[in-house]
PDB file of N, CA and C in Angstrom:
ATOM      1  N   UNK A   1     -20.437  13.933   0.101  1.00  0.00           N
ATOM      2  CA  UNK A   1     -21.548  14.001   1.025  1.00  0.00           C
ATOM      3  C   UNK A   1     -21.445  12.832   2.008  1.00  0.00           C
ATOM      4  N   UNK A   2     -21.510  13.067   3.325  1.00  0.00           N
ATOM      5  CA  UNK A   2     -21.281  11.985   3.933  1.00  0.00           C
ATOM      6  C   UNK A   2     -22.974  11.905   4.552  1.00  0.00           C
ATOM      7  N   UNK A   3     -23.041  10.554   5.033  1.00  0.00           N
ATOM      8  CA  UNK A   3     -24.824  10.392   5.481  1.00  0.00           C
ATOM      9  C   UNK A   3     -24.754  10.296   6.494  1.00  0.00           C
ATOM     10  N   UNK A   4     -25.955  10.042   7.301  1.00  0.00           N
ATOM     11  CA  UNK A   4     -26.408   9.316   8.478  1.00  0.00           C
ATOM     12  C   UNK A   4     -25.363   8.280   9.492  1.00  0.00           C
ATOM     13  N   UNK A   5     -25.295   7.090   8.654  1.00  0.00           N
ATOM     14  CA  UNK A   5     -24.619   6.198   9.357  1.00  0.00           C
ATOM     15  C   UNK A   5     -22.882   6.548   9.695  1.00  0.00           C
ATOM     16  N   UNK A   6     -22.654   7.624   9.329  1.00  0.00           N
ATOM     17  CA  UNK A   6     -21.429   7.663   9.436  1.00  0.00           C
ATOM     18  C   UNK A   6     -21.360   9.215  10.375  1.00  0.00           C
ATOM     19  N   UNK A   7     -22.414   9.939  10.762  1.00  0.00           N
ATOM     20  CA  UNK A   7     -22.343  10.738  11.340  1.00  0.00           C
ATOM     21  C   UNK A   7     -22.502   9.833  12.525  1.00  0.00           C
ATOM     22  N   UNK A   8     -23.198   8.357  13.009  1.00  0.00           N
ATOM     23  CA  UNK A   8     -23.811   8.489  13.785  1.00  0.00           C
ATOM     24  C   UNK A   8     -22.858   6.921  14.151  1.00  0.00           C
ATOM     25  N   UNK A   9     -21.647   7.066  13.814  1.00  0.00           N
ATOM     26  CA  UNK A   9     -20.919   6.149  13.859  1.00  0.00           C
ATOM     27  C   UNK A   9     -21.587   4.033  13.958  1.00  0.00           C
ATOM     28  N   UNK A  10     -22.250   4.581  12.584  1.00  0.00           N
ATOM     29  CA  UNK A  10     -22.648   2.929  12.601  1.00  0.00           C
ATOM     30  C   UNK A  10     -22.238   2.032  11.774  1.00  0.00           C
ATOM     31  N   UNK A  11     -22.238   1.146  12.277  1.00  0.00           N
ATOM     32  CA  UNK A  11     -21.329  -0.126  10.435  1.00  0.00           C
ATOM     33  C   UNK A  11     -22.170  -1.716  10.532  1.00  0.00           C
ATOM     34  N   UNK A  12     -21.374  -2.019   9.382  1.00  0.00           N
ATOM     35  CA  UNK A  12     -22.037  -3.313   9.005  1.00  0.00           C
ATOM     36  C   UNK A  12     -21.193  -4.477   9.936  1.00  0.00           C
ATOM     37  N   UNK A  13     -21.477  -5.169  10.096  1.00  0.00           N
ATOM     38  CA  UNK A  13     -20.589  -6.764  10.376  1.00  0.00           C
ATOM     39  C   UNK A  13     -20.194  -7.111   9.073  1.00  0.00           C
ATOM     40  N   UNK A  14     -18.960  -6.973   8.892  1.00  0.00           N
ATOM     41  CA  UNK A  14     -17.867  -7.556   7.534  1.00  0.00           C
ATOM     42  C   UNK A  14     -18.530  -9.233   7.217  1.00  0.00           C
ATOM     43  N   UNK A  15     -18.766  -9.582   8.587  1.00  0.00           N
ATOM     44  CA  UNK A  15     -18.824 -10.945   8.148  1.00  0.00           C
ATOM     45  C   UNK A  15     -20.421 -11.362   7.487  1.00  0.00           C
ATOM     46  N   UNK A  16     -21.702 -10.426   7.575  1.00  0.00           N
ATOM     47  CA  UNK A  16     -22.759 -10.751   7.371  1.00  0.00           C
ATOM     48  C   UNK A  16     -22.666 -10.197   5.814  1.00  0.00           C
ATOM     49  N   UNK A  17     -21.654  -9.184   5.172  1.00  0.00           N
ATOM     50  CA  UNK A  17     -22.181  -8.761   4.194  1.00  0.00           C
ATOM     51  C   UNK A  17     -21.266  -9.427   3.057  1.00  0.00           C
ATOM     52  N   UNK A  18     -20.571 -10.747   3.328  1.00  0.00           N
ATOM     53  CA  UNK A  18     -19.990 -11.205   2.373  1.00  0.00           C
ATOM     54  C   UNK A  18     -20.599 -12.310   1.976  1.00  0.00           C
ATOM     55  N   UNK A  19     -22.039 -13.071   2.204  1.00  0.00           N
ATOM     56  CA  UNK A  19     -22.698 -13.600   1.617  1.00  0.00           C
ATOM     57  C   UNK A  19     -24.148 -13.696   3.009  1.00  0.00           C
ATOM     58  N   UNK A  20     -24.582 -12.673   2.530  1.00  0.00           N
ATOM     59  CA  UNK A  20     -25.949 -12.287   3.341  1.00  0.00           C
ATOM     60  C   UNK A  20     -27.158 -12.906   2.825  1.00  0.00           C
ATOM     61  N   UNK A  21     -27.223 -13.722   2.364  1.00  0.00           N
ATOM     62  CA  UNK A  21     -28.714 -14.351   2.009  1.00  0.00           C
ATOM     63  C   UNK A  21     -28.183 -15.493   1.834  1.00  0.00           C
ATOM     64  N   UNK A  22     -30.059 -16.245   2.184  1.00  0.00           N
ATOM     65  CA  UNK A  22     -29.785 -17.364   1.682  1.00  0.00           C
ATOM     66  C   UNK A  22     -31.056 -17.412   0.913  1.00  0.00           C
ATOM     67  N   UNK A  23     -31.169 -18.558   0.132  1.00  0.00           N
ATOM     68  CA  UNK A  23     -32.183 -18.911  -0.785  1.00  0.00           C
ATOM     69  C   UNK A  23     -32.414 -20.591  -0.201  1.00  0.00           C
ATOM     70  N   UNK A  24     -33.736 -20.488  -0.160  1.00  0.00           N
ATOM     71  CA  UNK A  24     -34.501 -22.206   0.116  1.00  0.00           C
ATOM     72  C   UNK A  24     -35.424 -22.552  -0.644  1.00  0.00           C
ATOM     73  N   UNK A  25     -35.436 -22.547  -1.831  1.00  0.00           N
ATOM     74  CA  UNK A  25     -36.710 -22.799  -2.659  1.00  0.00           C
ATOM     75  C   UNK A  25     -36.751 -21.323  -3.467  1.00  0.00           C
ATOM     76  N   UNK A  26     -37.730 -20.847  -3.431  1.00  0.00           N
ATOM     77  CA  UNK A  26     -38.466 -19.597  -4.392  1.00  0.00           C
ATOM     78  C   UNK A  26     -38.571 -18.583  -2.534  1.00  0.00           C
ATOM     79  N   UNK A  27     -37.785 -18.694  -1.607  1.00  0.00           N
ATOM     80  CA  UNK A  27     -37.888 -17.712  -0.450  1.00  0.00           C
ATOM     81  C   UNK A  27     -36.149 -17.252   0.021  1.00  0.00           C
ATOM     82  N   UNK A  28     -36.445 -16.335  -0.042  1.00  0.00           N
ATOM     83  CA  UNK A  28     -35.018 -15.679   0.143  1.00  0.00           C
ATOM     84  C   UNK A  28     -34.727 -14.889   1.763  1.00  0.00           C
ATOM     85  N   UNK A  29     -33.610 -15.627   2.437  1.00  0.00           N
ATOM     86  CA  UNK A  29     -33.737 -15.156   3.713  1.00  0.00           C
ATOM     87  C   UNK A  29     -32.828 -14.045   4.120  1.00  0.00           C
ATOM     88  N   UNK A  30     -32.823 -12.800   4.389  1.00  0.00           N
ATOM     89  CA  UNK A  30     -32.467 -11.482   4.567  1.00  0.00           C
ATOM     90  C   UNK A  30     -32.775 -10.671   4.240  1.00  0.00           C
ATOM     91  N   UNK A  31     -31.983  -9.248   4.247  1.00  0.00           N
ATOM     92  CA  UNK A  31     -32.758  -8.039   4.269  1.00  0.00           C
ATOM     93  C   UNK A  31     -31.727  -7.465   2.951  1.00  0.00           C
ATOM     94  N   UNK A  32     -33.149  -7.114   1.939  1.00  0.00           N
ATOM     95  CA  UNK A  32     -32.253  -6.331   0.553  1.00  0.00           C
ATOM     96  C   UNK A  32     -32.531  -4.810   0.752  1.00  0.00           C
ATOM     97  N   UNK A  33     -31.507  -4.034   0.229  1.00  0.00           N
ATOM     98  CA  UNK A  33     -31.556  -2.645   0.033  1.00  0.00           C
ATOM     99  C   UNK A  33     -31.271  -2.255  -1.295  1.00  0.00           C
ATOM    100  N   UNK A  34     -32.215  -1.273  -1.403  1.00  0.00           N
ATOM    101  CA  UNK A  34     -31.708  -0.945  -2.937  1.00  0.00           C
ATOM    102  C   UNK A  34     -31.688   0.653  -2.793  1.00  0.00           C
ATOM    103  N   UNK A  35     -30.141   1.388  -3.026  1.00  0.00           N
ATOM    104  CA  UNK A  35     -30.186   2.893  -2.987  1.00  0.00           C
ATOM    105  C   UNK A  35     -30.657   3.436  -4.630  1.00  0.00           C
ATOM    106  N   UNK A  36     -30.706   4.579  -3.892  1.00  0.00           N
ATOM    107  CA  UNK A  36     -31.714   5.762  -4.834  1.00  0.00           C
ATOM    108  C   UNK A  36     -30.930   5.519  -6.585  1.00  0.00           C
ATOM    109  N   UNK A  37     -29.426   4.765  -6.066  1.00  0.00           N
ATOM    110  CA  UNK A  37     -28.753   4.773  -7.724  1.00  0.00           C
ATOM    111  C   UNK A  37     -28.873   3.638  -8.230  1.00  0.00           C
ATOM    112  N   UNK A  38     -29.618   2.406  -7.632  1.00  0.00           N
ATOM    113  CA  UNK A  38     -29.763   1.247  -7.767  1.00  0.00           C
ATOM    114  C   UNK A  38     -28.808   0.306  -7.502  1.00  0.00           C
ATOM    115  N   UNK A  39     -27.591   0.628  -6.368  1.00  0.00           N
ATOM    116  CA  UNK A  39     -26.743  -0.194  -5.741  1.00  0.00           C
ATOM    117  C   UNK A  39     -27.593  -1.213  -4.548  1.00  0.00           C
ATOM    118  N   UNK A  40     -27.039  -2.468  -4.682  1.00  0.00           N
ATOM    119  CA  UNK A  40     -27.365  -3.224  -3.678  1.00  0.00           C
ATOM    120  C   UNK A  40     -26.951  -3.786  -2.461  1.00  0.00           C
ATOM    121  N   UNK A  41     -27.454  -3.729  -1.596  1.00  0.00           N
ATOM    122  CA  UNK A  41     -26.581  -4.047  -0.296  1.00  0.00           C
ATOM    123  C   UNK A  41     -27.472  -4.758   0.493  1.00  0.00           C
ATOM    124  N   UNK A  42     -26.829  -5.423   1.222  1.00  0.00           N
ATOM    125  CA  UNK A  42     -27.555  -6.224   2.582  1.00  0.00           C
ATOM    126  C   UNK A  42     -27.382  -5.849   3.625  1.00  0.00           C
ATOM    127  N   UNK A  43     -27.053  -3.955   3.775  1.00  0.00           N
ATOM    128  CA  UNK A  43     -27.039  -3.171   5.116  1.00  0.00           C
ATOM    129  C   UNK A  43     -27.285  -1.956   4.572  1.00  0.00           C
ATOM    130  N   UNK A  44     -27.879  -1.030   5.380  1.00  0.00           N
ATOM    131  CA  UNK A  44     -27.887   0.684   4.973  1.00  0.00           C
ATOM    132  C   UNK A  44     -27.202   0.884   6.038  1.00  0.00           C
ATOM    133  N   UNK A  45     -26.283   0.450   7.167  1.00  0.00           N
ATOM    134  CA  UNK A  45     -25.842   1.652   7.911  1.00  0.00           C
ATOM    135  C   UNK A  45     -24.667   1.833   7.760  1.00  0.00           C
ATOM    136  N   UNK A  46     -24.452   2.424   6.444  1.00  0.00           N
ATOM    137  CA  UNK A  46     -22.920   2.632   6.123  1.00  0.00           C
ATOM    138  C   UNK A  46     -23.015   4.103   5.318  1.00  0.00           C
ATOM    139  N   UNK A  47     -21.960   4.896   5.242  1.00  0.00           N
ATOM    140  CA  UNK A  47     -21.869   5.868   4.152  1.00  0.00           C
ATOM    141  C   UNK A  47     -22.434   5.723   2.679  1.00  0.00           C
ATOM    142  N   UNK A  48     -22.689   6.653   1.978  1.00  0.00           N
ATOM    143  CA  UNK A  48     -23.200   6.555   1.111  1.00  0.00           C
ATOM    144  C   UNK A  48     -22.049   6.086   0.231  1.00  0.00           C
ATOM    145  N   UNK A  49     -20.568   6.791   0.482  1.00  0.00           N
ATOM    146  CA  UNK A  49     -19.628   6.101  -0.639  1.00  0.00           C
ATOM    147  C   UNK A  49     -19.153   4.766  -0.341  1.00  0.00           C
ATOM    148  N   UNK A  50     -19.832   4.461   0.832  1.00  0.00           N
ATOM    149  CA  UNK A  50     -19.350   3.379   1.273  1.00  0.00           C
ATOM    150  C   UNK A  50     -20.698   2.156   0.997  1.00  0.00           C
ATOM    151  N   UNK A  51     -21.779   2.617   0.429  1.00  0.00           N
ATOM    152  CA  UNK A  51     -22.770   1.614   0.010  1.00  0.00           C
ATOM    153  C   UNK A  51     -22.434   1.338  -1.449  1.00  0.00           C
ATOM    154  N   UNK A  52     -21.958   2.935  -1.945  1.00  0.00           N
ATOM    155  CA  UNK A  52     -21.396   2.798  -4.206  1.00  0.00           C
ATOM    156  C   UNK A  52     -20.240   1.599  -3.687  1.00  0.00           C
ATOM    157  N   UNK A  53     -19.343   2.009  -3.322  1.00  0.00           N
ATOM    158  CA  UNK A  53     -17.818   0.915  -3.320  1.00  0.00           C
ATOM    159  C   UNK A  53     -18.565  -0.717  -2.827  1.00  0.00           C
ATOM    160  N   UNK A  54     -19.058  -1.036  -1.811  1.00  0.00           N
ATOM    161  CA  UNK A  54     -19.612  -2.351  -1.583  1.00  0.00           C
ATOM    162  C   UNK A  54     -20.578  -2.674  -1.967  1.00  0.00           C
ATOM    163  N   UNK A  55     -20.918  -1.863  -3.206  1.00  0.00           N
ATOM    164  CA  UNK A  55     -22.606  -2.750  -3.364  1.00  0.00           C
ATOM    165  C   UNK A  55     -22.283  -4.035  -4.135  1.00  0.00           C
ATOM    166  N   UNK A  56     -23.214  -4.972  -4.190  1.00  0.00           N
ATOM    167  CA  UNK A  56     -23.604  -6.198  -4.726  1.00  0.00           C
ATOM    168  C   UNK A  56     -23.775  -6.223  -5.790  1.00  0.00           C
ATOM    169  N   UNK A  57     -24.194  -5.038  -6.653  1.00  0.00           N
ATOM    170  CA  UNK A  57     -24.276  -5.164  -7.892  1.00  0.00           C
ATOM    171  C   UNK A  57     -25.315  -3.386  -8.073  1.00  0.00           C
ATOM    172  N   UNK A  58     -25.877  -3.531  -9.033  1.00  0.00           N
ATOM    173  CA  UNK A  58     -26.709  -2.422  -9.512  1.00  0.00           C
ATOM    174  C   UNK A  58     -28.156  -3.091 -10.198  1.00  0.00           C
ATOM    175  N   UNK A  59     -28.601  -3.058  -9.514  1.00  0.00           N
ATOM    176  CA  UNK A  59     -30.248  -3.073 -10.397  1.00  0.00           C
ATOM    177  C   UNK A  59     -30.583  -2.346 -11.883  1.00  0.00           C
ATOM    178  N   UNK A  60     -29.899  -1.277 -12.074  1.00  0.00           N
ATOM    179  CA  UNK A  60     -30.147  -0.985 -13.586  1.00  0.00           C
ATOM    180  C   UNK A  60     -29.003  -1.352 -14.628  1.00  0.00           C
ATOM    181  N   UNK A  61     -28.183  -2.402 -13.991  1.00  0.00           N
ATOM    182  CA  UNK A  61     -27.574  -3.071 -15.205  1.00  0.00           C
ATOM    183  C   UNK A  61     -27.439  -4.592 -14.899  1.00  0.00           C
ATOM    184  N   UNK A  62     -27.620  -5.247 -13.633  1.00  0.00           N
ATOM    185  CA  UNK A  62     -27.953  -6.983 -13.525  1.00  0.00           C
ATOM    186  C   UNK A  62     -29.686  -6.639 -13.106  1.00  0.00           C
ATOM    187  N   UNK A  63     -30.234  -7.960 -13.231  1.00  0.00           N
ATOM    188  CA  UNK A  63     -31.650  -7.794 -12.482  1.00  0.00           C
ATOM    189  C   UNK A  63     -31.461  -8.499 -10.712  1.00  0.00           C
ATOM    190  N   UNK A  64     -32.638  -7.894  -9.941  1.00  0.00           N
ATOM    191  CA  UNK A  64     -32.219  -8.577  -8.715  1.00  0.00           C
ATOM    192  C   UNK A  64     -31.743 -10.010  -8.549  1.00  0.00           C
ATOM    193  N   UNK A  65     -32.509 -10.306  -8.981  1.00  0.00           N
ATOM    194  CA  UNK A  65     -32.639 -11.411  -8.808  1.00  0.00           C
ATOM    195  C   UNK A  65     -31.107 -12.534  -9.164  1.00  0.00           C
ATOM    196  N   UNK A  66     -30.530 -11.937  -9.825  1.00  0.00           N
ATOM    197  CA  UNK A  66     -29.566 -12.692 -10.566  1.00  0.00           C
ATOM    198  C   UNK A  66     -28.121 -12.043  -9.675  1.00  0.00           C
ATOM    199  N   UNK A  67     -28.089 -10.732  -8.838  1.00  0.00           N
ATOM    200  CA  UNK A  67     -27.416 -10.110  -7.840  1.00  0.00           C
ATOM    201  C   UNK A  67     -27.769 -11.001  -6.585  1.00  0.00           C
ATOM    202  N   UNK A  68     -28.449 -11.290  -6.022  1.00  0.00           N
ATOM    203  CA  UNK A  68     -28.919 -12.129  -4.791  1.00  0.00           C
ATOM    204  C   UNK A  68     -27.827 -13.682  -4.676  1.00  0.00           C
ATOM    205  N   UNK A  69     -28.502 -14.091  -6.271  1.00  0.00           N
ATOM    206  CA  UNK A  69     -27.937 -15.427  -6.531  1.00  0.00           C
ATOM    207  C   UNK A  69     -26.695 -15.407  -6.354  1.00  0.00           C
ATOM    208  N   UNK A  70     -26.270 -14.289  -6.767  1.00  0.00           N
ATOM    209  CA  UNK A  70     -24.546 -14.124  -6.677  1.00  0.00           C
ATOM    210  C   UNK A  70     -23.982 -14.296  -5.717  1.00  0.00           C
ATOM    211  N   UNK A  71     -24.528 -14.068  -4.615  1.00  0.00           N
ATOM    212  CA  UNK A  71     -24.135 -13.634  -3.285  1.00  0.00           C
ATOM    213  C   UNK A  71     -24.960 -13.832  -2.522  1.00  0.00           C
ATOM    214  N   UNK A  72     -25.271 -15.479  -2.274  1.00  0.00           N
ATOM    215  CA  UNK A  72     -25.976 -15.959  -1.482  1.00  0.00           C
ATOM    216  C   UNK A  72     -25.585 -17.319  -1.210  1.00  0.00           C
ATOM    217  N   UNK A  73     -25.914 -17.800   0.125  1.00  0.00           N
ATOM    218  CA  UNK A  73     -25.489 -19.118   0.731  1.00  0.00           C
ATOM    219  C   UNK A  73     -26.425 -20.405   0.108  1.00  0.00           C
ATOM    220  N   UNK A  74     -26.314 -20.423  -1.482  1.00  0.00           N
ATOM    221  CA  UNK A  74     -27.020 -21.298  -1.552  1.00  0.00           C
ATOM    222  C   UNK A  74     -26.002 -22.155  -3.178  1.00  0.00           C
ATOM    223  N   UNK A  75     -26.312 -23.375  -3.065  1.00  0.00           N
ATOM    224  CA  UNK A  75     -25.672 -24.262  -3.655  1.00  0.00           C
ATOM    225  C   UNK A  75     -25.993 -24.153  -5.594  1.00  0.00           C
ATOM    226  N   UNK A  76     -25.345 -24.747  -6.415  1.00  0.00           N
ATOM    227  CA  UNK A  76     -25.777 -24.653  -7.394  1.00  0.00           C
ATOM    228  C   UNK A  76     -26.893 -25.616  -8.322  1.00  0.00           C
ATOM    229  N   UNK A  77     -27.209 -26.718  -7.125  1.00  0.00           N
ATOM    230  CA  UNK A  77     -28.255 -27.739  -7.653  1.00  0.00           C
ATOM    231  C   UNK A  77     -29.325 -27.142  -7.158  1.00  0.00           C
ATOM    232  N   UNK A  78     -29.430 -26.424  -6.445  1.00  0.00           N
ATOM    233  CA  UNK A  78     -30.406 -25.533  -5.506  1.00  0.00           C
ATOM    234  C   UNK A  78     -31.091 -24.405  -7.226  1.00  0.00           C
ATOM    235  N   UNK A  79     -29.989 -23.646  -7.744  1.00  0.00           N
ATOM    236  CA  UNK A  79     -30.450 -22.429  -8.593  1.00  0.00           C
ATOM    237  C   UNK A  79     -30.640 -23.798  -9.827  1.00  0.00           C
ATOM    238  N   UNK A  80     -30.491 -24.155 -10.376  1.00  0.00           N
ATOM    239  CA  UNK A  80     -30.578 -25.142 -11.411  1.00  0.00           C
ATOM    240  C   UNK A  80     -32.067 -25.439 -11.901  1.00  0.00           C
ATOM    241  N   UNK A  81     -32.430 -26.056 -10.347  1.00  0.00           N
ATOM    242  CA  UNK A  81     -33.862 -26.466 -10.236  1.00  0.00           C
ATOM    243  C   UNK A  81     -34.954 -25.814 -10.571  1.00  0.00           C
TER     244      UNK A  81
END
């Protein structure tokens, strides 16, 4: 099944989705997506097989929160705290 973004020739910036957030405290700066299978991404305008292959993780087997951390511009004295 191909979707939307790929009928309608749209894509991500490679470079925003290889560490798209940041964290400053308990506030997290960007935009989360979570598809209908619980893949995560920091863009929807991509194919649907193309959101399963790049997602960030899955919400029904890490919790968000611990997917974000993964893949975010933030230091490790920062998550510690």
């Amino acid at each position: 099944m191909i979707g939307c973004a790929h009928e309608n020739q749209l894509y991500c910036d490679p470079a925003k989705v290889q560490k798209p957030w940041s964290i400053d405290d308990d506030y997290i700066e960007g935009t989360v997506y979570v598809s209908a299978n619980g893949n995560v991404t920091s863009c929807c305008d991509m194919a649907f097989k193309r959101i399963d292959r790049e997602s960030k993780g899955n919400v029904l087997e890490t919790s968000l929160s611990d997917i974000i951390k993964s893949f975010s511009n933030v230091n490790e004295e920062q998550l510690a705290a």
